[in-house]
PDB file of N, CA and C in Angstrom:
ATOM      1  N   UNK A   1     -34.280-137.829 -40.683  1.00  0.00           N
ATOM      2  CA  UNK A   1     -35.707-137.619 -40.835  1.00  0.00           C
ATOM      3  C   UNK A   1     -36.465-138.083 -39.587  1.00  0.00           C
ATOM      4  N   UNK A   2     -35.919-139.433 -38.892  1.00  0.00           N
ATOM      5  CA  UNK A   2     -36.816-139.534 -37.881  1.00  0.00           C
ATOM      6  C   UNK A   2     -36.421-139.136 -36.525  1.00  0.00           C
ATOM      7  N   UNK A   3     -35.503-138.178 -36.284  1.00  0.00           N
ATOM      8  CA  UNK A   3     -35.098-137.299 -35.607  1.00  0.00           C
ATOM      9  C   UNK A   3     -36.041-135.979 -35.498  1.00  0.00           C
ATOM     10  N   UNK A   4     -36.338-135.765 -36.645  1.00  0.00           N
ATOM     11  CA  UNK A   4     -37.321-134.508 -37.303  1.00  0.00           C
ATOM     12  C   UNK A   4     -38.646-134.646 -36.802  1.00  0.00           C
ATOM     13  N   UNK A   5     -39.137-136.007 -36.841  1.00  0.00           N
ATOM     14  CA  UNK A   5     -40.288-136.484 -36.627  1.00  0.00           C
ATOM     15  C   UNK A   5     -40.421-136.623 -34.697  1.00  0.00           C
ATOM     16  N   UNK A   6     -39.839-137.400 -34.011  1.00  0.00           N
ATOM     17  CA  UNK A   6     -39.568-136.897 -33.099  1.00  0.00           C
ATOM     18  C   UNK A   6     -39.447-135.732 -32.357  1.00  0.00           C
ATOM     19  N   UNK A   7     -38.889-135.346 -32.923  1.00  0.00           N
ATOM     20  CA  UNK A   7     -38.793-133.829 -32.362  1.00  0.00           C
ATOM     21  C   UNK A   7     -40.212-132.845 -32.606  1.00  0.00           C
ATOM     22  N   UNK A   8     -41.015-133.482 -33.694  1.00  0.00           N
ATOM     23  CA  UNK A   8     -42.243-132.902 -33.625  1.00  0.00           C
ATOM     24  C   UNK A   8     -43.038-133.210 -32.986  1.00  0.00           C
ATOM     25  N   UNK A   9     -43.260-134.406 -32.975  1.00  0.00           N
ATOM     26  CA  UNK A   9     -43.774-135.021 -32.062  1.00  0.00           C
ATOM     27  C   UNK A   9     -43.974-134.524 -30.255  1.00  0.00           C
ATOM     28  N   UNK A  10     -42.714-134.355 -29.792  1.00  0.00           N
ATOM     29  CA  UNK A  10     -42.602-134.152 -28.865  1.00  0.00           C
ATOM     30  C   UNK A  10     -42.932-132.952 -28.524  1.00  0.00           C
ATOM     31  N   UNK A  11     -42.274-131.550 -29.149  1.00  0.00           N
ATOM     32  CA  UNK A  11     -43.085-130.104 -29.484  1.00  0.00           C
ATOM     33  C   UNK A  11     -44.299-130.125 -29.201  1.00  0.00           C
ATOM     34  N   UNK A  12     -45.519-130.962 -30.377  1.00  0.00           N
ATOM     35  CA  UNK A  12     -46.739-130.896 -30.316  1.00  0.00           C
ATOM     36  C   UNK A  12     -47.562-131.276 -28.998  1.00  0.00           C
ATOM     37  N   UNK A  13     -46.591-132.708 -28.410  1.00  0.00           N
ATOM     38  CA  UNK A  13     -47.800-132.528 -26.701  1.00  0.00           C
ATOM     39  C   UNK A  13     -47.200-131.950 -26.283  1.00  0.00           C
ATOM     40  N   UNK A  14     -45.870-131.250 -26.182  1.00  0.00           N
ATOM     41  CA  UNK A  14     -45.510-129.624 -25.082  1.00  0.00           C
ATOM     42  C   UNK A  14     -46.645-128.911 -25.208  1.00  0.00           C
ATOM     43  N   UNK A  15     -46.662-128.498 -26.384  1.00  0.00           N
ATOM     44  CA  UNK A  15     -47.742-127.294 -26.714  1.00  0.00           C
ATOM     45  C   UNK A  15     -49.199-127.649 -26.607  1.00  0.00           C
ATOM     46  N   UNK A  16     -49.227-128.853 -26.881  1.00  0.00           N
ATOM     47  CA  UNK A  16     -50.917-129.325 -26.449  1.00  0.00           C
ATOM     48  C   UNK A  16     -51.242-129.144 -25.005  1.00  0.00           C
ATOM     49  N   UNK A  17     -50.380-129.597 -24.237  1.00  0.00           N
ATOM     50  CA  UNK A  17     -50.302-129.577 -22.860  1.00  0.00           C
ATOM     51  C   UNK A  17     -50.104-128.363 -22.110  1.00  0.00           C
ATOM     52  N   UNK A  18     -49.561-127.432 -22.719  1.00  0.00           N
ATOM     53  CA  UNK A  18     -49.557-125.936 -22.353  1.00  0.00           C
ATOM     54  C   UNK A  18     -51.015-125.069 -22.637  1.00  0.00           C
ATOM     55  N   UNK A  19     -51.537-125.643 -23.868  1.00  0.00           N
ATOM     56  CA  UNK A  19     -52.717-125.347 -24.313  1.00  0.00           C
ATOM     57  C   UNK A  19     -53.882-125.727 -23.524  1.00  0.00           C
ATOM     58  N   UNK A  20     -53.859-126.675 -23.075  1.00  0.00           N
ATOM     59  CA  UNK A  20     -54.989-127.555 -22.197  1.00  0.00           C
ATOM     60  C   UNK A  20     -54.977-127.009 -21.328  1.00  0.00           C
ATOM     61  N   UNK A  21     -53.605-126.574 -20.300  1.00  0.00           N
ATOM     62  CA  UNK A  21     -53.347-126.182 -18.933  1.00  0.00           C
ATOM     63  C   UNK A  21     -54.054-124.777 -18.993  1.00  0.00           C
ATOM     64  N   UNK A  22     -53.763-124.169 -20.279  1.00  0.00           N
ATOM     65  CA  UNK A  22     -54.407-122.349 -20.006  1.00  0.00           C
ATOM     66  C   UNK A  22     -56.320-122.711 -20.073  1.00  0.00           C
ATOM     67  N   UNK A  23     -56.423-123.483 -21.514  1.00  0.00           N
ATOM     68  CA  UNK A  23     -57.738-123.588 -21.630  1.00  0.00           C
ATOM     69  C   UNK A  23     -58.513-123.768 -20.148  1.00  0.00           C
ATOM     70  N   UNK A  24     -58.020-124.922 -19.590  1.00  0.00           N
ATOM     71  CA  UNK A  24     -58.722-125.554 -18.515  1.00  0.00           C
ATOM     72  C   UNK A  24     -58.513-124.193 -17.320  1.00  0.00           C
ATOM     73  N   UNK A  25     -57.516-123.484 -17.089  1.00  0.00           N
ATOM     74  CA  UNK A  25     -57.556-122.512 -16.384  1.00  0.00           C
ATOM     75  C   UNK A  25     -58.737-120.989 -16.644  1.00  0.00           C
ATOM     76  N   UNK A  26     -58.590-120.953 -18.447  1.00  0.00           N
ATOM     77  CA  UNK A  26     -59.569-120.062 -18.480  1.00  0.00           C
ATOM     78  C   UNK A  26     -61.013-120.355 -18.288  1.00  0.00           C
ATOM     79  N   UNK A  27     -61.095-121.788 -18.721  1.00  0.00           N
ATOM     80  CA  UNK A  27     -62.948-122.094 -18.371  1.00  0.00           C
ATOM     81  C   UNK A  27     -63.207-122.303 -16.544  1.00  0.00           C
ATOM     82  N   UNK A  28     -62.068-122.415 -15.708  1.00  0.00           N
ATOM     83  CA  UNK A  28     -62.350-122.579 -14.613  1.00  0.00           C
ATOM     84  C   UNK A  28     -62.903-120.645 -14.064  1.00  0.00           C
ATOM     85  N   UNK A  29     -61.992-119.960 -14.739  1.00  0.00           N
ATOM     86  CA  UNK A  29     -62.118-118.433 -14.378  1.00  0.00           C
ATOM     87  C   UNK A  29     -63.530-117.310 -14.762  1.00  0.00           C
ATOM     88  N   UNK A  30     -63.181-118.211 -16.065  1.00  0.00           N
ATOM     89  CA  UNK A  30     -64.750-117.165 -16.788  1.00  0.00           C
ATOM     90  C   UNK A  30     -66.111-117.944 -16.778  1.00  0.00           C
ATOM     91  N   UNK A  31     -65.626-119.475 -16.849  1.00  0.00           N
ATOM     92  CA  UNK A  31     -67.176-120.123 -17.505  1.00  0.00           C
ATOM     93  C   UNK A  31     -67.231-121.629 -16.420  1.00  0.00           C
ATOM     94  N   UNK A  32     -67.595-120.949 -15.134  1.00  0.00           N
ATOM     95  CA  UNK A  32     -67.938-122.078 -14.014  1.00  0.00           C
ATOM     96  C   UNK A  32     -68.858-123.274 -14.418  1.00  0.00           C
ATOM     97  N   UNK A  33     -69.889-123.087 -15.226  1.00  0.00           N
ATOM     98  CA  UNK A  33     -70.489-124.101 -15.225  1.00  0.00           C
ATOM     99  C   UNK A  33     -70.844-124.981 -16.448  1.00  0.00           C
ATOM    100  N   UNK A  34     -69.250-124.476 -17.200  1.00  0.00           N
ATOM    101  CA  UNK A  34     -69.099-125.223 -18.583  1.00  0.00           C
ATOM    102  C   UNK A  34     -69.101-126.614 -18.773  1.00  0.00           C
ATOM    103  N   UNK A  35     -68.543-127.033 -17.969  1.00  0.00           N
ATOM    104  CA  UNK A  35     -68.317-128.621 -17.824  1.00  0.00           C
ATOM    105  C   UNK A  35     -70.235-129.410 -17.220  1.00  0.00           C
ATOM    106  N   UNK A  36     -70.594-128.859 -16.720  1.00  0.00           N
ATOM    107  CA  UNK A  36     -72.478-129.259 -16.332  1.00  0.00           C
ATOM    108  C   UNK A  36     -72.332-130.434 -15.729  1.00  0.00           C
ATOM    109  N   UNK A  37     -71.239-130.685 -15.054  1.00  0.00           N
ATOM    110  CA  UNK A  37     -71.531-132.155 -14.426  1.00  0.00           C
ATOM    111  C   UNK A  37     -70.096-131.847 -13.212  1.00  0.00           C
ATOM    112  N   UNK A  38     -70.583-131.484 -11.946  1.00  0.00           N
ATOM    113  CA  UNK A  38     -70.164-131.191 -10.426  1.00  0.00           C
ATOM    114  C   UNK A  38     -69.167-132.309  -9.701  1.00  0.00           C
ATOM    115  N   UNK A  39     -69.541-133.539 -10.753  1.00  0.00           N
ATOM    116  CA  UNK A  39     -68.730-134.434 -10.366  1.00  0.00           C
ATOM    117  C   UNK A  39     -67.532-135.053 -10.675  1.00  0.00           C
ATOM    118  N   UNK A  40     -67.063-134.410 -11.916  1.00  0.00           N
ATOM    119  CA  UNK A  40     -66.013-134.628 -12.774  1.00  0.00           C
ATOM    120  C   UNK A  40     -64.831-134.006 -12.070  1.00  0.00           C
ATOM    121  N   UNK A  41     -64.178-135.382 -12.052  1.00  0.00           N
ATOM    122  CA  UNK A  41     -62.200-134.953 -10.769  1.00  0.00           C
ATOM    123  C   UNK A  41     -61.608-133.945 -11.961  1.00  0.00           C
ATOM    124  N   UNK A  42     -60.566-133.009 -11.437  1.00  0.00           N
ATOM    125  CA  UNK A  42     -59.758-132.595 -11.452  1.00  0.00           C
ATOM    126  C   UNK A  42     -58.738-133.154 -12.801  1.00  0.00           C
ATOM    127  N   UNK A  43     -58.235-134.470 -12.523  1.00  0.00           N
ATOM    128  CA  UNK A  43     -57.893-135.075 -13.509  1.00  0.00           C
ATOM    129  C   UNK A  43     -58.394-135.243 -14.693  1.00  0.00           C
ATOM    130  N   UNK A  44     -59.705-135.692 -15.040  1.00  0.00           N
ATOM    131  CA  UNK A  44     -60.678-136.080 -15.921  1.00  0.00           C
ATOM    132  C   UNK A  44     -60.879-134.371 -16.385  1.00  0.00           C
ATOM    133  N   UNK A  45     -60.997-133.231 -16.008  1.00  0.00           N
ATOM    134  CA  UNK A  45     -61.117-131.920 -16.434  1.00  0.00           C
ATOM    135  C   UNK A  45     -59.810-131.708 -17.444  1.00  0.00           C
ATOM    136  N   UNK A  46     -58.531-131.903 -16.693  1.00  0.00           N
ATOM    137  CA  UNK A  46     -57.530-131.515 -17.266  1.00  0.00           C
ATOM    138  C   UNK A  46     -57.319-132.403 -18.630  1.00  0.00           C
ATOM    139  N   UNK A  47     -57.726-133.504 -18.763  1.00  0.00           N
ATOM    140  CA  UNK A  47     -57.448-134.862 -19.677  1.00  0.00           C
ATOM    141  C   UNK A  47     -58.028-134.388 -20.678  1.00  0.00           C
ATOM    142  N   UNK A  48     -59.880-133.664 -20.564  1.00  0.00           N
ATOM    143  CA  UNK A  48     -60.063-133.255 -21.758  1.00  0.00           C
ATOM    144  C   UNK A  48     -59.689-131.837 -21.812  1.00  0.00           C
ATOM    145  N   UNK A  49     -59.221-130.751 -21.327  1.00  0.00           N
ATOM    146  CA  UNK A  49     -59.102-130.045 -22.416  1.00  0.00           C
ATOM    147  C   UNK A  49     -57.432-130.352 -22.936  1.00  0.00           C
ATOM    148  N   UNK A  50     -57.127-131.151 -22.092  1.00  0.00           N
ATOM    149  CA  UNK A  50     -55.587-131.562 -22.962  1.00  0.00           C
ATOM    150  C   UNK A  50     -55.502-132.349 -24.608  1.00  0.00           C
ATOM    151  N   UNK A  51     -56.880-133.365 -24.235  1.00  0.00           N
ATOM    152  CA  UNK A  51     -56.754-133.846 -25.569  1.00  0.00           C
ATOM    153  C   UNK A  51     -57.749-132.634 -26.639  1.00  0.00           C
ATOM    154  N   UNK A  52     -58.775-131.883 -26.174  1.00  0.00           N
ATOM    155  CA  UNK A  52     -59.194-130.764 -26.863  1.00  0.00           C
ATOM    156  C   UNK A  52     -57.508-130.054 -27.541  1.00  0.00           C
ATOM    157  N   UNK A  53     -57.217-129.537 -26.658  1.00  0.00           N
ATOM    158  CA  UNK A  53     -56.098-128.682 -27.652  1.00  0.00           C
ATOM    159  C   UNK A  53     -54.838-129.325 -28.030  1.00  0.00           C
ATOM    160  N   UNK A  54     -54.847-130.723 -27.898  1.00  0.00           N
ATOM    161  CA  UNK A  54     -53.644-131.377 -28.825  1.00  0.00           C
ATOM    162  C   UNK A  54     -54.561-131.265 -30.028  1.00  0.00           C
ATOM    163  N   UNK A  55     -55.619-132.031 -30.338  1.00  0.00           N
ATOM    164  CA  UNK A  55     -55.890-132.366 -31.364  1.00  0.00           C
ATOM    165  C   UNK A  55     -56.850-131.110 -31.815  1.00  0.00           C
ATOM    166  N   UNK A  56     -55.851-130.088 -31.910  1.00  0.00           N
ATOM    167  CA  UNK A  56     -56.765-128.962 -32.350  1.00  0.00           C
ATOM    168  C   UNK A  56     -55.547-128.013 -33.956  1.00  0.00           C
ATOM    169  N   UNK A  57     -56.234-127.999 -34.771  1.00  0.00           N
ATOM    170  CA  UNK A  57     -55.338-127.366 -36.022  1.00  0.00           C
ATOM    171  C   UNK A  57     -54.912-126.163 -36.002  1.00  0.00           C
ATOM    172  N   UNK A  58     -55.041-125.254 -34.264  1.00  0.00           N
ATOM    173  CA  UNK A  58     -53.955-124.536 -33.844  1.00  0.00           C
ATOM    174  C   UNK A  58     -52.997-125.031 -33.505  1.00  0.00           C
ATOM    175  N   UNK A  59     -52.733-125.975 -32.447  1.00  0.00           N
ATOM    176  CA  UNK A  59     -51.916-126.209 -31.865  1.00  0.00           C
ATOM    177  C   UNK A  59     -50.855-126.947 -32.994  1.00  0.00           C
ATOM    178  N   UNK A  60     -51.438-127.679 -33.973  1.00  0.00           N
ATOM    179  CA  UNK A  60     -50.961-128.374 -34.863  1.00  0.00           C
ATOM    180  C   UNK A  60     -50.179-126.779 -35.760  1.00  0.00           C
ATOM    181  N   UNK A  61     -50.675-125.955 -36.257  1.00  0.00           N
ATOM    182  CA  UNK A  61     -49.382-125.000 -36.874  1.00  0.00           C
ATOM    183  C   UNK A  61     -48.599-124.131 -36.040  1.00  0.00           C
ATOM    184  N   UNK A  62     -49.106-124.441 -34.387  1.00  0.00           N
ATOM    185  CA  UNK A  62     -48.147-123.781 -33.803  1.00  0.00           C
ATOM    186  C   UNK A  62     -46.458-124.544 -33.367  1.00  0.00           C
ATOM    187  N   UNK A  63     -47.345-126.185 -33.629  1.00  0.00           N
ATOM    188  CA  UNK A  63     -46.368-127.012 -34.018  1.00  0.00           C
ATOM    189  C   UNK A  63     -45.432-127.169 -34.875  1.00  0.00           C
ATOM    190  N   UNK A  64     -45.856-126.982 -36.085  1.00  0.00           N
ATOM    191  CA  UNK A  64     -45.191-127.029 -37.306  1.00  0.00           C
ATOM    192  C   UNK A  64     -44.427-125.719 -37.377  1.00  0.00           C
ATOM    193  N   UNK A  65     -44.618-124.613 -36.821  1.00  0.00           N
ATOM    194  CA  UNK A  65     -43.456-123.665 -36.959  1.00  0.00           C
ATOM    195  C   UNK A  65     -42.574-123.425 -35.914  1.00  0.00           C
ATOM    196  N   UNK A  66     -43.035-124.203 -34.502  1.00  0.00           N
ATOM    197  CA  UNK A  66     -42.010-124.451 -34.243  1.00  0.00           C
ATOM    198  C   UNK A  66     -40.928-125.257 -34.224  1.00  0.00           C
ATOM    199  N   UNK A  67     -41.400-126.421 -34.874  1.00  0.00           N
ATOM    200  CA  UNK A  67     -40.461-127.713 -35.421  1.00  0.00           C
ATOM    201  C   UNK A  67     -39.654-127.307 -35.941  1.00  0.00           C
ATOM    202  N   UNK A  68     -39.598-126.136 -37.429  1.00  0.00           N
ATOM    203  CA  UNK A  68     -39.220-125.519 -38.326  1.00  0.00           C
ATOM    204  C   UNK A  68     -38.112-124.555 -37.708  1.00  0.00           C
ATOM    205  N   UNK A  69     -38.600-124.089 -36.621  1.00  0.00           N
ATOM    206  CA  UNK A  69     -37.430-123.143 -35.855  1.00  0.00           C
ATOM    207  C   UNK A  69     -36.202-123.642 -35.952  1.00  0.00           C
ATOM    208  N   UNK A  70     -36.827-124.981 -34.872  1.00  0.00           N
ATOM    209  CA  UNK A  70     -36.074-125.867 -34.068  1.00  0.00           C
ATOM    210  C   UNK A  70     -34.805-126.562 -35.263  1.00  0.00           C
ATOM    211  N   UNK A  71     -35.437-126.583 -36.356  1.00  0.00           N
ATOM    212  CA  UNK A  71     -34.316-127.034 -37.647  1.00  0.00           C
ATOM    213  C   UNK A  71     -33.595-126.275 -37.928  1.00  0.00           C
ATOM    214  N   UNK A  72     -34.031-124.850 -38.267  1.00  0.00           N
ATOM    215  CA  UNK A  72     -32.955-123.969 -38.634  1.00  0.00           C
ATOM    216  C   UNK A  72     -32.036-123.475 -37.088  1.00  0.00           C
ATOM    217  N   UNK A  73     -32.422-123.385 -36.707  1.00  0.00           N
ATOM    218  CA  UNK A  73     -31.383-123.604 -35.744  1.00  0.00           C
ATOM    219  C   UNK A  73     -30.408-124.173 -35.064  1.00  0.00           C
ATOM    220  N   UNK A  74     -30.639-125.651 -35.783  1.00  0.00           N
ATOM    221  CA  UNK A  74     -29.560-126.938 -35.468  1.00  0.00           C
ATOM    222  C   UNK A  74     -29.294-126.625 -36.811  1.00  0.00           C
ATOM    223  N   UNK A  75     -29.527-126.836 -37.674  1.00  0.00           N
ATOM    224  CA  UNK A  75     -28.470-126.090 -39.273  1.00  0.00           C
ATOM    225  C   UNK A  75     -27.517-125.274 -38.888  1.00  0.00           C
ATOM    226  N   UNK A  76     -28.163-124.026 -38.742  1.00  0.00           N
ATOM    227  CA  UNK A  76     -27.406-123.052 -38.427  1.00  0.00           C
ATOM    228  C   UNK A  76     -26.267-123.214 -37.600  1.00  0.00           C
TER     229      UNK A  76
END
């Protein structure tokens, strides 16, 4: 079980972090002056939309089915 848990765990900031990386790429492309403050690093941009799309209840069932993969496939 806490193999299971782990392993979700770990899934979920993959995918949060994949999520953040596109988000933060698409608001840099379409919506320049989303962020309203010229002075915010690079880092501090990426940080929030990383924690935006971890803690978002997409990323969370894109989690959970892939956890679910990830089981039947070590079953299997």
């Amino acid at each position: 079980m806490e193999y299971l848990i782990v392993k979700f765990i770990l899934i979920h900031f993959v995918v949060g972090s994949i999520r953040g990386f596109y988000r933060y790429l698409m608001i840099e492309k379409y919506q320049y002056n989303y962020y309203d403050n010229n002075s915010m690093k690079l880092g501090f941009r990426l940080a929030h939309n990383w924690l935006y799309s971890t803690f978002n209840s997409t990323t969370l069932f894109i989690s959970v089915c892939l956890t679910i993969l990830v089981l039947i496939i070590s079953i299997a």
